[in-house]
Protein backbone atom coordinates (compact mmCIF):
# COMPACT_ATOMS: atom_id res chain seq x y z
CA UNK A 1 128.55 47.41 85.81
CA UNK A 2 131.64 49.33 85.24
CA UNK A 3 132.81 51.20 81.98
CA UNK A 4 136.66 51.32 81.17
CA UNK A 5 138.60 54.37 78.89
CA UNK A 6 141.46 53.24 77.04
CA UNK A 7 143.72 55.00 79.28
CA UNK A 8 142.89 52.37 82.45
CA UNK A 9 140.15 54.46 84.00
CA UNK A 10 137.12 53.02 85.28
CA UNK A 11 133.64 54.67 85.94
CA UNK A 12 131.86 52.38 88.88
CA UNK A 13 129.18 52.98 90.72
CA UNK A 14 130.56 54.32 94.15
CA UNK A 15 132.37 57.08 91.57
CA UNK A 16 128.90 58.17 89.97
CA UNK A 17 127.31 57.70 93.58
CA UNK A 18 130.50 60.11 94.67
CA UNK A 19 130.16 62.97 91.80
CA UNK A 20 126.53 63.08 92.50
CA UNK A 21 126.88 63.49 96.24
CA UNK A 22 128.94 66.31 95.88
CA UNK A 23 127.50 67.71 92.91
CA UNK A 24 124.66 68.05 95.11
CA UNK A 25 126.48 68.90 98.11
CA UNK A 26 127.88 72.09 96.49
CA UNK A 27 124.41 73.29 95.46
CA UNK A 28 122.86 72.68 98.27
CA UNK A 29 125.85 74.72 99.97
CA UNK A 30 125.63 77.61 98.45
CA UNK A 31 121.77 77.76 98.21
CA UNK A 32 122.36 77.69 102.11
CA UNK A 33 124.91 80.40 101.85
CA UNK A 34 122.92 82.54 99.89
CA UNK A 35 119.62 82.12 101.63
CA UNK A 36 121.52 82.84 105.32
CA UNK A 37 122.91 86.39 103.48
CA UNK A 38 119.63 87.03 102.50
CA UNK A 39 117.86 86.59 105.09
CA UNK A 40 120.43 88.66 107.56
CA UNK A 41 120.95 91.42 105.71
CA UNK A 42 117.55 92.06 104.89
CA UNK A 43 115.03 92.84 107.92
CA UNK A 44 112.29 92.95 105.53
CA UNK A 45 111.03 96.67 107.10
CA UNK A 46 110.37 98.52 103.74
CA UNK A 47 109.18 102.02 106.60
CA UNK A 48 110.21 102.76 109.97
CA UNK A 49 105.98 103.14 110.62
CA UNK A 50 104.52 100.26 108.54
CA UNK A 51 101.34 100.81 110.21
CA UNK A 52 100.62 104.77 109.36
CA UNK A 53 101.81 104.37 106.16
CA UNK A 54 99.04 101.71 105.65
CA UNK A 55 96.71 103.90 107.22
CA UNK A 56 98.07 106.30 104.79
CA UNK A 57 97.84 104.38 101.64
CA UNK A 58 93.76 103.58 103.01
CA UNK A 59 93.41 106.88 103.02
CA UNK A 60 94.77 107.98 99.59
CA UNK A 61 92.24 104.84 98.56
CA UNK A 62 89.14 107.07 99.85
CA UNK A 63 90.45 110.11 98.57
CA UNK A 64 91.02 108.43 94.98
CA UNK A 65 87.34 106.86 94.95
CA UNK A 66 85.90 110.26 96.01
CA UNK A 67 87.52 112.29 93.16
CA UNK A 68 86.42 109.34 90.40
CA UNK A 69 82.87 109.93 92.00
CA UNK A 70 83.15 113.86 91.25
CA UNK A 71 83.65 113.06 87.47
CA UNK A 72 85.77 116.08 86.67
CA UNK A 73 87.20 116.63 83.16
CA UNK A 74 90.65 118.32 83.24
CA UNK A 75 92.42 118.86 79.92
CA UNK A 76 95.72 119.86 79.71
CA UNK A 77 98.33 121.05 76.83
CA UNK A 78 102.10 121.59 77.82
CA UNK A 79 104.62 122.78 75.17
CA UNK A 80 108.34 123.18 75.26
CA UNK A 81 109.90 126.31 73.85
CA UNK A 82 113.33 126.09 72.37
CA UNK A 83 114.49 128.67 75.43
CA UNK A 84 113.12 125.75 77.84
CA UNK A 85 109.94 127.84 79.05
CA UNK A 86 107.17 125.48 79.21
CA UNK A 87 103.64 126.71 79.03
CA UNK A 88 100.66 124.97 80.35
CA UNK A 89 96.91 125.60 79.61
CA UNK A 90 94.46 123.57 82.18
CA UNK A 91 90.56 123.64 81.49
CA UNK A 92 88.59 122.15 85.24
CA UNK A 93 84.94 121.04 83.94
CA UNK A 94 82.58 119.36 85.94
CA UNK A 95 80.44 116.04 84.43
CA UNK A 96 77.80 118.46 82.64
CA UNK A 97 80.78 120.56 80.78
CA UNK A 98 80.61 123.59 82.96
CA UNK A 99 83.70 125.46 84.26
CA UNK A 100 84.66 124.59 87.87
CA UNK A 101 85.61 127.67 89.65
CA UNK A 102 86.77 128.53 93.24
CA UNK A 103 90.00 126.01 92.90
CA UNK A 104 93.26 126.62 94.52
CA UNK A 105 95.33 125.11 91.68
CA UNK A 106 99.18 124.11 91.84
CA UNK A 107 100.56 122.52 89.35
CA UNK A 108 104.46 121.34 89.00
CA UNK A 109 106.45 119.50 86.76
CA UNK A 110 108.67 116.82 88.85
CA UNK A 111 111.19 115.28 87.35
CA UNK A 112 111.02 111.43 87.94
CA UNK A 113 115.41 111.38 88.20
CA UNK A 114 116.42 114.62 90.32
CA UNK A 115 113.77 115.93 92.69
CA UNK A 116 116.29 119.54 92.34
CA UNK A 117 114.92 119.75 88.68
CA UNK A 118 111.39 120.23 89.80
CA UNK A 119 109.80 122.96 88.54
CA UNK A 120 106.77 124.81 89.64
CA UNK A 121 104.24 126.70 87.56
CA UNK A 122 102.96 130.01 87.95
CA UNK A 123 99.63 130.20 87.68
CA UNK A 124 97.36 133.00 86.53
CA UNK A 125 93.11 132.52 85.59
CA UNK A 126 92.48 132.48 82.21
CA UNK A 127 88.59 132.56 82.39
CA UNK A 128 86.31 130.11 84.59
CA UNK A 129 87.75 127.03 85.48
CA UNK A 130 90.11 127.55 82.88
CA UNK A 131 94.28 128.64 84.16
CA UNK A 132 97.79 128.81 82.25
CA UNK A 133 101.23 129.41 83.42
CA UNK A 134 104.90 129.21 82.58
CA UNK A 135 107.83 127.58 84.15
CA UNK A 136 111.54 126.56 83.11
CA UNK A 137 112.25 123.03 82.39
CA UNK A 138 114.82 121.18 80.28
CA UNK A 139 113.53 118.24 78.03
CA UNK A 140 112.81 114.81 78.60
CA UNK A 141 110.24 112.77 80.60
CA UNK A 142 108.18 114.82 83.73
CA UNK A 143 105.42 113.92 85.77
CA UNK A 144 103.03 116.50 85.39
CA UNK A 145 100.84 116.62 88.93
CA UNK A 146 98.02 118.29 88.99
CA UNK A 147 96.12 119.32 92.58
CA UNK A 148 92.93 121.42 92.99
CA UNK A 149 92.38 122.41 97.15
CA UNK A 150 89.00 123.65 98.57
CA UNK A 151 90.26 125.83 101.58
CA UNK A 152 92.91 123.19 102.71
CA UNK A 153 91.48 119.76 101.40
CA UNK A 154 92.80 118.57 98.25
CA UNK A 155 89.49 117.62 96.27
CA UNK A 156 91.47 116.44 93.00
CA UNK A 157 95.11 115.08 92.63
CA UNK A 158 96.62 114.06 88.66
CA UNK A 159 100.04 112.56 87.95
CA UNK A 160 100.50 112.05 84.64
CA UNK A 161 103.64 111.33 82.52
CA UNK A 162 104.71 113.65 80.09
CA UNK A 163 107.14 113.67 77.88
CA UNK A 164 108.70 117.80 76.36
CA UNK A 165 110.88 117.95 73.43
């Protein structure tokens, strides 16, 4: 079966069998292409030490299940002057509501953009379990961690977003 324009031109079938060859051809081509740049130029290594960094990432799994277990209530409140001091009140409470005490507390804003825009608070105790401090920080969006140490182990860890004005 052929089909003719009215200029003389005539579709058969080798000439459809012909576009579609190469239609394909070219697709298949460059999927090739693409798939041989990918595949060279990416090793697939995401860390130099893939296997302590799992062993790391276990770890910070048993750490995380241990503080959940300890049940610890830690409210927070961090306000933006206009002169870009931030102040932060922290309350520690343990499951029954009483004031955990004997914490080594640091606490730091870190920006989530420019590490050099991290800003660490200084911390003075404001009654048991209970700590406020001041830093300088500009507005915008900050992670707000949070890490309570027993001698040298870290028994709690908090990142949280927050956002000053």
């Amino acid at each position: 079966m052929t089909a003719q324009s009215g200029d003389g031109f005539r579709l058969t079938g080798k000439k459809v069998l012909a576009i579609l060859v190469g239609f394909f051809s070219v697709i298949i081509t460059v999927n090739m292409v693409m798939a041989y740049v990918a595949v060279t130029t990416f090793s697939g290594m995401q860390t130099q030490r893939p296997y302590e960094a799992g062993l790391k990432f276990n770890h910070a799994i048993a750490k995380a299940k241990m503080q959940q277990e300890q049940h610890w209530s830690v409210d927070t409140h961090v306000e933006r002057a206009g002169d870009g001091k931030v102040s932060l009140t922290i309350a520690l409470a343990d499951q029954q509501g009483a004031a955990i005490v004997d914490q080594h507390l640091s606490v730091q804003l870190v920006s989530p953009v420019d590490s050099r825009n991290d800003a660490v608070f200084a911390l003075v105790a404001d009654g048991p379990g209970r700590y406020r401090g001041v830093t300088q920080a500009g507005a915008g969006q900050w992670d707000l961690v949070i890490e309570a140490k027993r001698s040298e182990d870290a028994v709690f860890r908090s990142v949280s977003r927050v956002s000053l004005q």
